[in-house]
PDB file of N, CA and C in Angstrom:
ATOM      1  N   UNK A   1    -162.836  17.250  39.295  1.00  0.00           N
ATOM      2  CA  UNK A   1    -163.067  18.544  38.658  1.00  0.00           C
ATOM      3  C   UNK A   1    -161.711  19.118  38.260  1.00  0.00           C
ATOM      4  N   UNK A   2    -161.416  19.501  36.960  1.00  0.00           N
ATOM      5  CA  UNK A   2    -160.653  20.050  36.706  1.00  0.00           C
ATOM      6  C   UNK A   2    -160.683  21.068  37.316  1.00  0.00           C
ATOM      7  N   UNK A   3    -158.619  22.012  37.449  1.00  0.00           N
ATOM      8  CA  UNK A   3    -157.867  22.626  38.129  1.00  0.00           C
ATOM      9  C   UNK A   3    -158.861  24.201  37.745  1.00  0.00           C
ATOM     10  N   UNK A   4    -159.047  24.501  36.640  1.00  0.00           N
ATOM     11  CA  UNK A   4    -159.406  25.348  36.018  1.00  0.00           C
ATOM     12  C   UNK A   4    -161.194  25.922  36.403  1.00  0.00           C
ATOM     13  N   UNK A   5    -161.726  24.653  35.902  1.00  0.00           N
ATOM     14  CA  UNK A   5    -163.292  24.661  36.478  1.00  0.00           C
ATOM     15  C   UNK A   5    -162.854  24.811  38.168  1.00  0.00           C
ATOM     16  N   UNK A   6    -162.754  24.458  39.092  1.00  0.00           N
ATOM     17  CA  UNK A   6    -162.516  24.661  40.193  1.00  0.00           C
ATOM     18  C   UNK A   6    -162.022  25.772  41.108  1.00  0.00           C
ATOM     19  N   UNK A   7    -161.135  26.800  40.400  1.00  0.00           N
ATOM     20  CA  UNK A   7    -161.071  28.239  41.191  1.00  0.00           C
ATOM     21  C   UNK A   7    -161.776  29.012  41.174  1.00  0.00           C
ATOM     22  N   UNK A   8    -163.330  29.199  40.206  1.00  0.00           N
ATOM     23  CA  UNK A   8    -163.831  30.236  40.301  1.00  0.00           C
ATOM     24  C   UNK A   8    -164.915  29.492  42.116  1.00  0.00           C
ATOM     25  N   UNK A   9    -165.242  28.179  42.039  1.00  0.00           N
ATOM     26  CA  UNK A   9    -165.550  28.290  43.124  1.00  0.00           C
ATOM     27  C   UNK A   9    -165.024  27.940  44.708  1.00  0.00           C
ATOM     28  N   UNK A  10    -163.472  28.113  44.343  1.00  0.00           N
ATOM     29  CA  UNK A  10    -162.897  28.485  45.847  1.00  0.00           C
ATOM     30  C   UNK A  10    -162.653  30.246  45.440  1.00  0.00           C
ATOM     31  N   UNK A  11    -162.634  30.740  44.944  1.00  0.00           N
ATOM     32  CA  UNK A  11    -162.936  31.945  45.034  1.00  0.00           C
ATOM     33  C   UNK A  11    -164.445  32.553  45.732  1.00  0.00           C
ATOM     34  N   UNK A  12    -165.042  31.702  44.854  1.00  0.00           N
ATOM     35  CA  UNK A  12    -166.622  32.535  45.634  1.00  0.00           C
ATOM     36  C   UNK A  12    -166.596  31.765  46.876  1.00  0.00           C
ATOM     37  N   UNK A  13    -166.308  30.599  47.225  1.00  0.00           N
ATOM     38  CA  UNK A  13    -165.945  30.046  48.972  1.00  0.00           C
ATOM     39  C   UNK A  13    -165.445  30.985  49.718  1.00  0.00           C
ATOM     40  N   UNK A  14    -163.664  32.072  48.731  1.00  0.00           N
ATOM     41  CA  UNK A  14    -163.897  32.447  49.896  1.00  0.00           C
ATOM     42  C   UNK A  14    -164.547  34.031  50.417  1.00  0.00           C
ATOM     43  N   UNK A  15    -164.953  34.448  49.129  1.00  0.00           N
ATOM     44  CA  UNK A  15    -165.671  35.453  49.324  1.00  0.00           C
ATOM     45  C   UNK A  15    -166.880  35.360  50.151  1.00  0.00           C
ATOM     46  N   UNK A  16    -167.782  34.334  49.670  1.00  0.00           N
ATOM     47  CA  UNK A  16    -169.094  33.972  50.686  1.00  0.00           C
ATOM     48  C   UNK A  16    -168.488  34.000  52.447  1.00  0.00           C
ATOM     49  N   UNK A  17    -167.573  33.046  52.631  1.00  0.00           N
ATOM     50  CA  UNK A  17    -167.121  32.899  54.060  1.00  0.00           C
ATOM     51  C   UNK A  17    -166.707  34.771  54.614  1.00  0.00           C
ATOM     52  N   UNK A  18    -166.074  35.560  53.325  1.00  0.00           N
ATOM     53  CA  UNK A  18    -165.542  36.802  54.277  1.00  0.00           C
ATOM     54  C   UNK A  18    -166.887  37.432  54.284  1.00  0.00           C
ATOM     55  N   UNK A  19    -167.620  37.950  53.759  1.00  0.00           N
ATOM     56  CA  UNK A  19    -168.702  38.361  53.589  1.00  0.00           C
ATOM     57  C   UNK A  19    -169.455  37.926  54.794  1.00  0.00           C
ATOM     58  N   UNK A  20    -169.981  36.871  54.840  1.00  0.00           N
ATOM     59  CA  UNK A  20    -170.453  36.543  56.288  1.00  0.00           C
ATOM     60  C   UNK A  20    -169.549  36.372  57.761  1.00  0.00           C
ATOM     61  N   UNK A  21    -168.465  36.261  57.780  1.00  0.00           N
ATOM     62  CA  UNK A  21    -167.772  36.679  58.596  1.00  0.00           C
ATOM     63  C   UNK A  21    -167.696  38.250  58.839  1.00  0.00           C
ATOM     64  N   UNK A  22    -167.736  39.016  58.294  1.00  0.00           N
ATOM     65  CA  UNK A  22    -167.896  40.817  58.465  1.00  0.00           C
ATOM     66  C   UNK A  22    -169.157  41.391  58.664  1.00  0.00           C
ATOM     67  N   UNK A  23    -170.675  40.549  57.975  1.00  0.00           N
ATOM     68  CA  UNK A  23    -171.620  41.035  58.396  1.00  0.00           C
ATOM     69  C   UNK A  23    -172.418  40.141  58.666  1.00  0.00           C
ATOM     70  N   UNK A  24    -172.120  38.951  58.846  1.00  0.00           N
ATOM     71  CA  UNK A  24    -173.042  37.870  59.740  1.00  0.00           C
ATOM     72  C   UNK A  24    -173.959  37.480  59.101  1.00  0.00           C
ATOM     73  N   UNK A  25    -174.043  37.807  57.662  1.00  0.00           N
ATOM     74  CA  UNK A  25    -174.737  37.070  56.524  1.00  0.00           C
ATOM     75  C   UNK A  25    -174.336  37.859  55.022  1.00  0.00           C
ATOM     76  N   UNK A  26    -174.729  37.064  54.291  1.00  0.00           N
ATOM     77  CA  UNK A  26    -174.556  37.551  52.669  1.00  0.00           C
ATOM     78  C   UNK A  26    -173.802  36.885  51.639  1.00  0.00           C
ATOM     79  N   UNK A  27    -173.532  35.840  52.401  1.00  0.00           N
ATOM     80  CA  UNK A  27    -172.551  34.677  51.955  1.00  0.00           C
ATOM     81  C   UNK A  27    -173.118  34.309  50.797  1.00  0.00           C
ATOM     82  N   UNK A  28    -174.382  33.567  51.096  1.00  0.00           N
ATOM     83  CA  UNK A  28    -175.196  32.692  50.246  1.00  0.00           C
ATOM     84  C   UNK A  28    -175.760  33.616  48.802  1.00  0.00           C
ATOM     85  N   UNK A  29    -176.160  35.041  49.541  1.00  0.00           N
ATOM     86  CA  UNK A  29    -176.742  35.773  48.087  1.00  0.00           C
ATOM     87  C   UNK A  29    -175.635  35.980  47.160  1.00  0.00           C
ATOM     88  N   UNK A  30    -174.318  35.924  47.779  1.00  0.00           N
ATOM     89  CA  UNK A  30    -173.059  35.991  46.355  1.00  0.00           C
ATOM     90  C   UNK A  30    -172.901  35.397  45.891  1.00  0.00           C
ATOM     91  N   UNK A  31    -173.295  33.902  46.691  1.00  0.00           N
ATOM     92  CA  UNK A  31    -173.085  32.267  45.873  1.00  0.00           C
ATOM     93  C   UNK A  31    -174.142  32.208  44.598  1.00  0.00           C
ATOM     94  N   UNK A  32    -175.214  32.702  45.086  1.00  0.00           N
ATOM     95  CA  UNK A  32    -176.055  32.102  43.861  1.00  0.00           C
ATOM     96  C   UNK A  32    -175.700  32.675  42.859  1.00  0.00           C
ATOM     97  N   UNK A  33    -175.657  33.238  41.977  1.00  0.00           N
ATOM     98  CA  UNK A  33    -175.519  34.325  40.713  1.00  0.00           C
ATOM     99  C   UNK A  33    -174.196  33.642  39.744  1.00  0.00           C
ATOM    100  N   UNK A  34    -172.811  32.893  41.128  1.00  0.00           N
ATOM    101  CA  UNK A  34    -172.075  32.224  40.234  1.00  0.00           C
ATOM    102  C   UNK A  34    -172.505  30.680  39.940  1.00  0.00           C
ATOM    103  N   UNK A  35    -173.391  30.629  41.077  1.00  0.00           N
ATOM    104  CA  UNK A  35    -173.735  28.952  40.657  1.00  0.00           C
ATOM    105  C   UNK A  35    -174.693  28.499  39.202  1.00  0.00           C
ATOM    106  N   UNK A  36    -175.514  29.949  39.743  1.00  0.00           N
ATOM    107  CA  UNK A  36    -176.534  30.292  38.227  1.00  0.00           C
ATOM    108  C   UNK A  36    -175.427  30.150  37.115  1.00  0.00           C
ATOM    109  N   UNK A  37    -174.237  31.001  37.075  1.00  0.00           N
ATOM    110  CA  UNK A  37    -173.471  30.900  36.089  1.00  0.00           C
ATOM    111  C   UNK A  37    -172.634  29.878  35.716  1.00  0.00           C
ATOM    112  N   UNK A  38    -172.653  29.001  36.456  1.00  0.00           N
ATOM    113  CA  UNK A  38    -172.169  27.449  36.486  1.00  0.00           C
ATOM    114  C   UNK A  38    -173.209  26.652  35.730  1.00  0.00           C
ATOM    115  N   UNK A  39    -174.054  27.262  35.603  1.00  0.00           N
ATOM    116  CA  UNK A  39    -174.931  26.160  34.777  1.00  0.00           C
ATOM    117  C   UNK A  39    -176.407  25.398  35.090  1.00  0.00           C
ATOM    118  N   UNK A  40    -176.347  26.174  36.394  1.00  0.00           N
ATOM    119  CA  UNK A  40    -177.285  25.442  37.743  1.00  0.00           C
ATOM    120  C   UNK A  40    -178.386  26.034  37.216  1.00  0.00           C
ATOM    121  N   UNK A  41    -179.956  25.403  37.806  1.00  0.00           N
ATOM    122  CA  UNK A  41    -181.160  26.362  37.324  1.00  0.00           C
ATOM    123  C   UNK A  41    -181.199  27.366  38.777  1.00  0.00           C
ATOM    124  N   UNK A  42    -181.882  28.207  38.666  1.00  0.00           N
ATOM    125  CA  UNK A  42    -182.342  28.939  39.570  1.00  0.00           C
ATOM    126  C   UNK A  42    -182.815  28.056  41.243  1.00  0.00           C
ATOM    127  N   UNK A  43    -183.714  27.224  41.611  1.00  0.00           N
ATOM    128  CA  UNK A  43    -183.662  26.505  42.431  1.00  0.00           C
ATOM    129  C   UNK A  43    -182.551  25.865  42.826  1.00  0.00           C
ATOM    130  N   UNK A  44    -181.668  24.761  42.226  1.00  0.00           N
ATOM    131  CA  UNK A  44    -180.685  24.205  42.408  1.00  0.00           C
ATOM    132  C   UNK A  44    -179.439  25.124  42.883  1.00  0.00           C
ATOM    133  N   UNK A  45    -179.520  26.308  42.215  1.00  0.00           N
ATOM    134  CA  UNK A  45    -178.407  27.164  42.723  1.00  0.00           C
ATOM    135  C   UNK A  45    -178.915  27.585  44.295  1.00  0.00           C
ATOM    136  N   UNK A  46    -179.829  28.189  44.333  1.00  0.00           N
ATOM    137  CA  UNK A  46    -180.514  28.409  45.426  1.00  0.00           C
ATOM    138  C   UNK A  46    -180.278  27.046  46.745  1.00  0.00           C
ATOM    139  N   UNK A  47    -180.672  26.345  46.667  1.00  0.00           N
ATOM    140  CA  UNK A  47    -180.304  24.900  47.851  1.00  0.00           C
ATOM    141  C   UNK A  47    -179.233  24.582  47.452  1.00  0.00           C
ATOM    142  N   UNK A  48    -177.924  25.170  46.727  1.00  0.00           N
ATOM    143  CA  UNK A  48    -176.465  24.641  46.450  1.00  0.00           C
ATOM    144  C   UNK A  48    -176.206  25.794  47.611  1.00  0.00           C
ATOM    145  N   UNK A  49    -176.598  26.716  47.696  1.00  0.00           N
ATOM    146  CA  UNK A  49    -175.896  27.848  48.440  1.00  0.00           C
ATOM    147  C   UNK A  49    -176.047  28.010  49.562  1.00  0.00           C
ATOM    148  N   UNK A  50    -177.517  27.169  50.166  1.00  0.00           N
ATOM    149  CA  UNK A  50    -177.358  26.759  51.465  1.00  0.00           C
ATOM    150  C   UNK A  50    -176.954  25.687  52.117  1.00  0.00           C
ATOM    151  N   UNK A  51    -176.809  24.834  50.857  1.00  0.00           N
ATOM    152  CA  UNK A  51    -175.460  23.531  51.465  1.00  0.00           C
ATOM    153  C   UNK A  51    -174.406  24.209  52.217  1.00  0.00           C
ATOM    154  N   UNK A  52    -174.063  25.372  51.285  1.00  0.00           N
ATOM    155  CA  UNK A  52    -172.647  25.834  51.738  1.00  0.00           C
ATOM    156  C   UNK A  52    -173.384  26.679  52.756  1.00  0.00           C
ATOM    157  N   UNK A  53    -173.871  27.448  53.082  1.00  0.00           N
ATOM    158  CA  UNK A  53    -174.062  28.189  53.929  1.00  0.00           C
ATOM    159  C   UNK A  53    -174.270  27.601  55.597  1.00  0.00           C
ATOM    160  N   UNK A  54    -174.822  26.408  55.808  1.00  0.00           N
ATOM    161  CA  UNK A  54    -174.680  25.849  56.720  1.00  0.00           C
ATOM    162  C   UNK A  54    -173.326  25.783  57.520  1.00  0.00           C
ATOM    163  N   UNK A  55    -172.606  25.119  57.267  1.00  0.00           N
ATOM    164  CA  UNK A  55    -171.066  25.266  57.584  1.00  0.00           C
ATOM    165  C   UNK A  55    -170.709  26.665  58.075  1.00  0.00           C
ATOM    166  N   UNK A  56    -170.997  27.785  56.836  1.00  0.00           N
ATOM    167  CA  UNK A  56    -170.288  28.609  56.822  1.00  0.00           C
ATOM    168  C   UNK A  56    -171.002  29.408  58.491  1.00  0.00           C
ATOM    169  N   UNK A  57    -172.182  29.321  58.233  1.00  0.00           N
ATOM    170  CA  UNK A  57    -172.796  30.241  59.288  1.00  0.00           C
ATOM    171  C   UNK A  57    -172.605  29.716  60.684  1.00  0.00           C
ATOM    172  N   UNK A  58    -172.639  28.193  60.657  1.00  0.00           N
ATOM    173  CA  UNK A  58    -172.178  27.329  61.977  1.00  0.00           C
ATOM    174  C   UNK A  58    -170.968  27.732  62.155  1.00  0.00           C
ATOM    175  N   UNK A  59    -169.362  28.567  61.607  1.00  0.00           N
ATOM    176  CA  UNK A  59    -168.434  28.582  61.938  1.00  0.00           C
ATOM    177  C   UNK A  59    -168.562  29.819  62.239  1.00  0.00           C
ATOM    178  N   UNK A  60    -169.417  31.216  61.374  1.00  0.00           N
ATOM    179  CA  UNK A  60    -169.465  32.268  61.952  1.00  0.00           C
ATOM    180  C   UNK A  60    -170.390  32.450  63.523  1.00  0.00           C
ATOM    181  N   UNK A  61    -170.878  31.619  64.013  1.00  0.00           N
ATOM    182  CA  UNK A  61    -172.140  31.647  65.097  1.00  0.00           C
ATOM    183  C   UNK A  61    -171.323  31.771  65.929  1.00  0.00           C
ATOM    184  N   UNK A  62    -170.156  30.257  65.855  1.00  0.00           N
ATOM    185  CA  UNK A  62    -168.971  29.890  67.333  1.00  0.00           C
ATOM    186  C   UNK A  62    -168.333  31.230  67.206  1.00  0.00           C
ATOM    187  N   UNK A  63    -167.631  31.450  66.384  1.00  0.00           N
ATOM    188  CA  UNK A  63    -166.563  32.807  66.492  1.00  0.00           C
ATOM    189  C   UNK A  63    -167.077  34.316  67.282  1.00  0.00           C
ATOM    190  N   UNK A  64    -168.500  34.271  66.845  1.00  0.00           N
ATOM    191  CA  UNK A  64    -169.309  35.080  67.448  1.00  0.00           C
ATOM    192  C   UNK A  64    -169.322  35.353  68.762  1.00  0.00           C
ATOM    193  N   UNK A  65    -169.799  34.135  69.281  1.00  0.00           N
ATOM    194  CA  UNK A  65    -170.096  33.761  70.370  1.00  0.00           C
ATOM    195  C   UNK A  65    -169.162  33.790  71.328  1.00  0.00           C
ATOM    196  N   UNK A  66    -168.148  32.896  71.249  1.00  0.00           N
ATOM    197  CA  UNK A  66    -166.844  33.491  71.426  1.00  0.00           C
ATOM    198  C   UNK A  66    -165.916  34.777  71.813  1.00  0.00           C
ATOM    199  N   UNK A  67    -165.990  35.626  70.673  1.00  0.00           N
ATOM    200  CA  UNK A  67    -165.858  36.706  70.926  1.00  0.00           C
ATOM    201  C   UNK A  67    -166.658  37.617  71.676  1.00  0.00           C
ATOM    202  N   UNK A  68    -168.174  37.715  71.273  1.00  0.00           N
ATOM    203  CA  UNK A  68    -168.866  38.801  71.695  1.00  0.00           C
ATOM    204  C   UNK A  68    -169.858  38.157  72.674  1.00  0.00           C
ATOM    205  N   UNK A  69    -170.224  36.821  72.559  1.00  0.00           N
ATOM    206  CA  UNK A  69    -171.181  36.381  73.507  1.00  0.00           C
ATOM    207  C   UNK A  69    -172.166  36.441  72.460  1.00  0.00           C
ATOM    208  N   UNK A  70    -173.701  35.461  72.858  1.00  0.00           N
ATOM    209  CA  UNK A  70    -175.358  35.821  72.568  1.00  0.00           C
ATOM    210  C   UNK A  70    -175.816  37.218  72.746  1.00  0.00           C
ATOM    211  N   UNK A  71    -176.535  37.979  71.878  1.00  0.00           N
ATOM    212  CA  UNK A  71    -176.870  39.173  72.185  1.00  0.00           C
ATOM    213  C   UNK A  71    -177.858  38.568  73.037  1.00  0.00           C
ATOM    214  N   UNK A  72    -178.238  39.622  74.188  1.00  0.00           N
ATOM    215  CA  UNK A  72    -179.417  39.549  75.351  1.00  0.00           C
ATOM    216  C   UNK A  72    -181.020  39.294  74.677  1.00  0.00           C
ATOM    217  N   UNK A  73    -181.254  40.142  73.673  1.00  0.00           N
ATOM    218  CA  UNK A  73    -182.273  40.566  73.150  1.00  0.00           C
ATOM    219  C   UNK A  73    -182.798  39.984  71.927  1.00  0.00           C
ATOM    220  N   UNK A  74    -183.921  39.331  72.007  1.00  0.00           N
ATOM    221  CA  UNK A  74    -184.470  38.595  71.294  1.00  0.00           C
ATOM    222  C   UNK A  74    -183.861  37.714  69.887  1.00  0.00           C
ATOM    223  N   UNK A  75    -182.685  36.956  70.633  1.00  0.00           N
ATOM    224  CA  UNK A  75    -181.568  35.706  69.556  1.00  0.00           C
ATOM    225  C   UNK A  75    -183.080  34.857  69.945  1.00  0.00           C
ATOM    226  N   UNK A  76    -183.408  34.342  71.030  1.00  0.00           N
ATOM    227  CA  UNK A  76    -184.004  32.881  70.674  1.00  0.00           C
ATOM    228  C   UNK A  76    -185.302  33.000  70.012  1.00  0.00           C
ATOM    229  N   UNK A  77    -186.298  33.990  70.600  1.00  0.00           N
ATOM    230  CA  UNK A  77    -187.520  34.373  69.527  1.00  0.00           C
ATOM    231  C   UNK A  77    -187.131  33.743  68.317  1.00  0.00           C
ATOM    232  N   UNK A  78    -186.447  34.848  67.540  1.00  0.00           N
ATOM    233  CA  UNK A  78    -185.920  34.814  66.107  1.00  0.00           C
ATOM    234  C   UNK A  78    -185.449  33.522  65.435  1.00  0.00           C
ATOM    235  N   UNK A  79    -184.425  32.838  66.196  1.00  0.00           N
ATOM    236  CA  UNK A  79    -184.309  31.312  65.914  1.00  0.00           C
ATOM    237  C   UNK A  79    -185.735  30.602  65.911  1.00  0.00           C
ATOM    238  N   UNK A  80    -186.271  30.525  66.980  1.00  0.00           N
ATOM    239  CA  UNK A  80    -187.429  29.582  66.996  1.00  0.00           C
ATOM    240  C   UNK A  80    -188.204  29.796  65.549  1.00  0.00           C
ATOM    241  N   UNK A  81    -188.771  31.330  65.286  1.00  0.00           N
ATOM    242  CA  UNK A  81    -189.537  31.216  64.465  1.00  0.00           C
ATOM    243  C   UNK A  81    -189.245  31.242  62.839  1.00  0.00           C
ATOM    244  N   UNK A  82    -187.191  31.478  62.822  1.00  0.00           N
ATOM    245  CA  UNK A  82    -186.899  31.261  61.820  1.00  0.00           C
ATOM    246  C   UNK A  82    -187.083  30.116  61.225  1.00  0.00           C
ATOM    247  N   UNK A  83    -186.782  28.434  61.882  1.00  0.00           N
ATOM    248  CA  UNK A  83    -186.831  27.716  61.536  1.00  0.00           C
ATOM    249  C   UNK A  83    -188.194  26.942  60.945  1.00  0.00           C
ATOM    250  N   UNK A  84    -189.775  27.646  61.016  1.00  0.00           N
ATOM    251  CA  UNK A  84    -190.366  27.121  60.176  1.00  0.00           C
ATOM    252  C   UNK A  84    -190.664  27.927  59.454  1.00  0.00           C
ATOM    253  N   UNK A  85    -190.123  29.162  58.920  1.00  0.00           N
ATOM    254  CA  UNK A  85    -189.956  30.151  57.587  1.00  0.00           C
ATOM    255  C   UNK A  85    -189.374  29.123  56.591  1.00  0.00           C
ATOM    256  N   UNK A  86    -187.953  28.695  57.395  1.00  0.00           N
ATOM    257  CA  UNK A  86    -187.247  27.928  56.404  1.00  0.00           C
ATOM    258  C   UNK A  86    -187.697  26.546  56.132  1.00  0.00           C
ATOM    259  N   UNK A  87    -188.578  25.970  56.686  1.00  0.00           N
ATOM    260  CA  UNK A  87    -189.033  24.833  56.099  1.00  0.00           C
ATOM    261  C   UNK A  87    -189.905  25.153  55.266  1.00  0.00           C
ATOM    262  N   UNK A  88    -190.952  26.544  55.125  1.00  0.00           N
ATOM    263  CA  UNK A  88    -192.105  26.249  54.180  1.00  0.00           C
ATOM    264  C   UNK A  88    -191.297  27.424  52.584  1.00  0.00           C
ATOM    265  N   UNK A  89    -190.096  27.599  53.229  1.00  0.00           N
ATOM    266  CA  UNK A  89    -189.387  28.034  51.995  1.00  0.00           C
ATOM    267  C   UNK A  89    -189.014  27.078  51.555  1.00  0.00           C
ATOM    268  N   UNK A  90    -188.496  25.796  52.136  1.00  0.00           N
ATOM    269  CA  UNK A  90    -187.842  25.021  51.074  1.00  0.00           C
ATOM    270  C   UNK A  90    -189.060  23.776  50.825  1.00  0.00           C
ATOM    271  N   UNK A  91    -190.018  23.911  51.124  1.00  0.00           N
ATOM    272  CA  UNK A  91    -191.632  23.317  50.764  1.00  0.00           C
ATOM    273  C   UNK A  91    -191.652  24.435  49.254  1.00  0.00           C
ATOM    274  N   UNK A  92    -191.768  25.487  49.629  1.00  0.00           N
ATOM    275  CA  UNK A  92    -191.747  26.178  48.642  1.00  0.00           C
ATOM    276  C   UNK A  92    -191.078  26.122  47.068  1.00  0.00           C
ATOM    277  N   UNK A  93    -189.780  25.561  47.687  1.00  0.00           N
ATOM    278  CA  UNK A  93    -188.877  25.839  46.258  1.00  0.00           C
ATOM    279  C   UNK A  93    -189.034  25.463  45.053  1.00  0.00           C
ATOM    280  N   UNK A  94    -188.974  23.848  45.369  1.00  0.00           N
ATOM    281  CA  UNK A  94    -189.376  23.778  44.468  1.00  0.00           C
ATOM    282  C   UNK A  94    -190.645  23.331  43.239  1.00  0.00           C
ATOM    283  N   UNK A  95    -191.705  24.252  43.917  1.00  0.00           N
ATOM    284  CA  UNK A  95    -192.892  24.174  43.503  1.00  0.00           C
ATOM    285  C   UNK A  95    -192.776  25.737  42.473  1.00  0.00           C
ATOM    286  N   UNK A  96    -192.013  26.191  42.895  1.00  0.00           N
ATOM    287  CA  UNK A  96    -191.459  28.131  41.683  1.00  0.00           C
ATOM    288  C   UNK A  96    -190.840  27.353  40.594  1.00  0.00           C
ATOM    289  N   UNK A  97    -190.897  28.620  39.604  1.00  0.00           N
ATOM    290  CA  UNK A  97    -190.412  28.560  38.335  1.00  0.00           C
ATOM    291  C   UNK A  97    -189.312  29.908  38.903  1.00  0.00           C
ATOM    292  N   UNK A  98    -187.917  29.070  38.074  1.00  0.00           N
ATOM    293  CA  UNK A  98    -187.272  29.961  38.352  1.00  0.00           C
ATOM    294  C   UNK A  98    -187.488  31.211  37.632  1.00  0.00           C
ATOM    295  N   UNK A  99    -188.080  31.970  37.159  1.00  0.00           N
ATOM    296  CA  UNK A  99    -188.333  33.332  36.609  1.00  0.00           C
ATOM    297  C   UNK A  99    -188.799  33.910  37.895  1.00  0.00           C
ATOM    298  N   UNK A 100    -189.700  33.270  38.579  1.00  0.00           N
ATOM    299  CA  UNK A 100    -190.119  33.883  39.357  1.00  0.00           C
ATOM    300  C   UNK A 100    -189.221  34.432  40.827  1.00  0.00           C
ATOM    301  N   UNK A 101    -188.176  32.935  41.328  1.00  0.00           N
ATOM    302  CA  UNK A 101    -187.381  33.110  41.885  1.00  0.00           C
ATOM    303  C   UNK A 101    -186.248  33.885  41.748  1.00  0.00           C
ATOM    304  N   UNK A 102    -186.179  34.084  40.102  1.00  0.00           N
ATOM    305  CA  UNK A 102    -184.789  35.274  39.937  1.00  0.00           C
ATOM    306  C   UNK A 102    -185.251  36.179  40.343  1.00  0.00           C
ATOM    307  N   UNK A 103    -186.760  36.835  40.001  1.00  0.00           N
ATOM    308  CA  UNK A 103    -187.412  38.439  40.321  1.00  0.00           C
ATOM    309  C   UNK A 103    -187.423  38.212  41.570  1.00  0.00           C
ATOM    310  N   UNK A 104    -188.000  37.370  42.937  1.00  0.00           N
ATOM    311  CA  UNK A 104    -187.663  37.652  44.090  1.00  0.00           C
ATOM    312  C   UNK A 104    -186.528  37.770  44.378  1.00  0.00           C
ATOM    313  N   UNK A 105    -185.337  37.117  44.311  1.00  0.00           N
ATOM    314  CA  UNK A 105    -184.106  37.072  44.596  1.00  0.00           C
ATOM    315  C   UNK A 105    -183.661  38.739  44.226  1.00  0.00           C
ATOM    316  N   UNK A 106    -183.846  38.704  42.950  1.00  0.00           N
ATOM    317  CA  UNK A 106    -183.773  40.263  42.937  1.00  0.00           C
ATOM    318  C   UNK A 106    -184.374  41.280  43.402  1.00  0.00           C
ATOM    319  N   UNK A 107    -185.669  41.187  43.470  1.00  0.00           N
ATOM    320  CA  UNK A 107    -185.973  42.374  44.371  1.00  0.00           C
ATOM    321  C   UNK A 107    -185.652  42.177  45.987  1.00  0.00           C
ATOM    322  N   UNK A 108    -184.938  41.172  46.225  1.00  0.00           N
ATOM    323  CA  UNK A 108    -184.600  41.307  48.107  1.00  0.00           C
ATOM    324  C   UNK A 108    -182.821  41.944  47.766  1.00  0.00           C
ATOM    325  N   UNK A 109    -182.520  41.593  46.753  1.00  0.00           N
ATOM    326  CA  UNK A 109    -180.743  42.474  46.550  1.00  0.00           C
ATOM    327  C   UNK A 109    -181.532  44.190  46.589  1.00  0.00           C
ATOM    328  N   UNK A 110    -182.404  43.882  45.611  1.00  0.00           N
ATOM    329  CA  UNK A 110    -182.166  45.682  45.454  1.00  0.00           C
ATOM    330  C   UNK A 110    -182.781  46.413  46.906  1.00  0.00           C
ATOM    331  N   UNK A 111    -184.018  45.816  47.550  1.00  0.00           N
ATOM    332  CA  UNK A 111    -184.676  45.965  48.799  1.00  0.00           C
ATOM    333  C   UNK A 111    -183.215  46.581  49.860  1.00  0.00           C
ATOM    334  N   UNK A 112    -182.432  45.293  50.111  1.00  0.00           N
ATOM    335  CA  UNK A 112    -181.134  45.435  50.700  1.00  0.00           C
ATOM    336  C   UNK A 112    -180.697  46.234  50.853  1.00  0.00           C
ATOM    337  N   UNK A 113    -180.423  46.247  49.038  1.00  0.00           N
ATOM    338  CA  UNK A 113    -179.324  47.654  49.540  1.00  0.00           C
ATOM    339  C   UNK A 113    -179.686  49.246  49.431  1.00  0.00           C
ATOM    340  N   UNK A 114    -181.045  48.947  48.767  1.00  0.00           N
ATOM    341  CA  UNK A 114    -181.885  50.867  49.127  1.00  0.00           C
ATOM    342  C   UNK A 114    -181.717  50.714  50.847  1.00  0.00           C
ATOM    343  N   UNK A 115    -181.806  49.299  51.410  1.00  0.00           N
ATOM    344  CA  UNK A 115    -182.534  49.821  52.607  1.00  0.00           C
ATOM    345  C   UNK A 115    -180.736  49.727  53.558  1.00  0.00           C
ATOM    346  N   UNK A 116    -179.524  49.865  53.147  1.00  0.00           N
ATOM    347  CA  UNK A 116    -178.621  49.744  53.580  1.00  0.00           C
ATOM    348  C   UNK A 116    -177.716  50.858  53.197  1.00  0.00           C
ATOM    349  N   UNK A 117    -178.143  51.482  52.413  1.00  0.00           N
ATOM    350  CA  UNK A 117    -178.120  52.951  51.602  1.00  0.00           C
ATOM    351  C   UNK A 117    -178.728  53.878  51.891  1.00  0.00           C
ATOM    352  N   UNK A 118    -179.407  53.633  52.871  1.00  0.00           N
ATOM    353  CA  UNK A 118    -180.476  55.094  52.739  1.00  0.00           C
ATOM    354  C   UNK A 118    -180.787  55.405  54.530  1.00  0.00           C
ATOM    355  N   UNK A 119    -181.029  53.684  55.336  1.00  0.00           N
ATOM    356  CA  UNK A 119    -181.408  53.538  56.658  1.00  0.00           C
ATOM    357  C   UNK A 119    -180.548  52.798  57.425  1.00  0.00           C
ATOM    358  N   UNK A 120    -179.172  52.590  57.328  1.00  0.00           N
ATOM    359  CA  UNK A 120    -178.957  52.173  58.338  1.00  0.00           C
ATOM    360  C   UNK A 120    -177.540  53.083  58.900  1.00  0.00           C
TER     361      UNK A 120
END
């Protein structure tokens, strides 16, 4: 990959990584929008951003942990039942048209941040 094609995405690398390092997620929703703009369809950007997000969140978990410890209060619930959300999301994926996936994607940004704006 050329020098040129290549900084806009160590830039968003390292924005995704600070971003989830400061609030323990949000990495991935900044990734998609440049991957979209890379050329990617809507799905493909979408499972490009949790390639990266894996890593990223496995390095924010240790640091976590580390520092602050497991919170007491319902971490393993939440794991357990996250992990078959995320399988019948990515059962899901790509059976969407991305039109449809941009309007969800977008209405969970705008959801976000009314609800990070207003309630928390």
């Amino acid at each position: 990959m050329k020098e040129k094609k290549r900084l806009p995405f160590l830039l968003l690398g390292a924005v995704s990584g600070l971003l989830n390092g400061l609030f323990g997620g949000g990495g991935g929703m900044a990734a998609v929008p440049l991957l979209r703009a890379s050329g990617l369809s809507q799905q493909k950007a979408n499972a490009s951003s949790l390639g990266v997000m894996l890593p990223l969140a496995t390095t924010t978990l240790l640091f976590g942990i580390f520092q602050n410890g497991l919170p007491d209060i319902n971490f393993w619930p939440l794991v357990l039942a996250a992990i078959p959300g995320g399988l019948i999301g990515a059962l899901l994926l790509p059976k969407m048209k991305d039109s449809w996936l941009r309007q969800l994607f977008g209405g969970l940004l705008v959801f976000a941040a009314l609800r990070m704006i207003f309630f928390s």
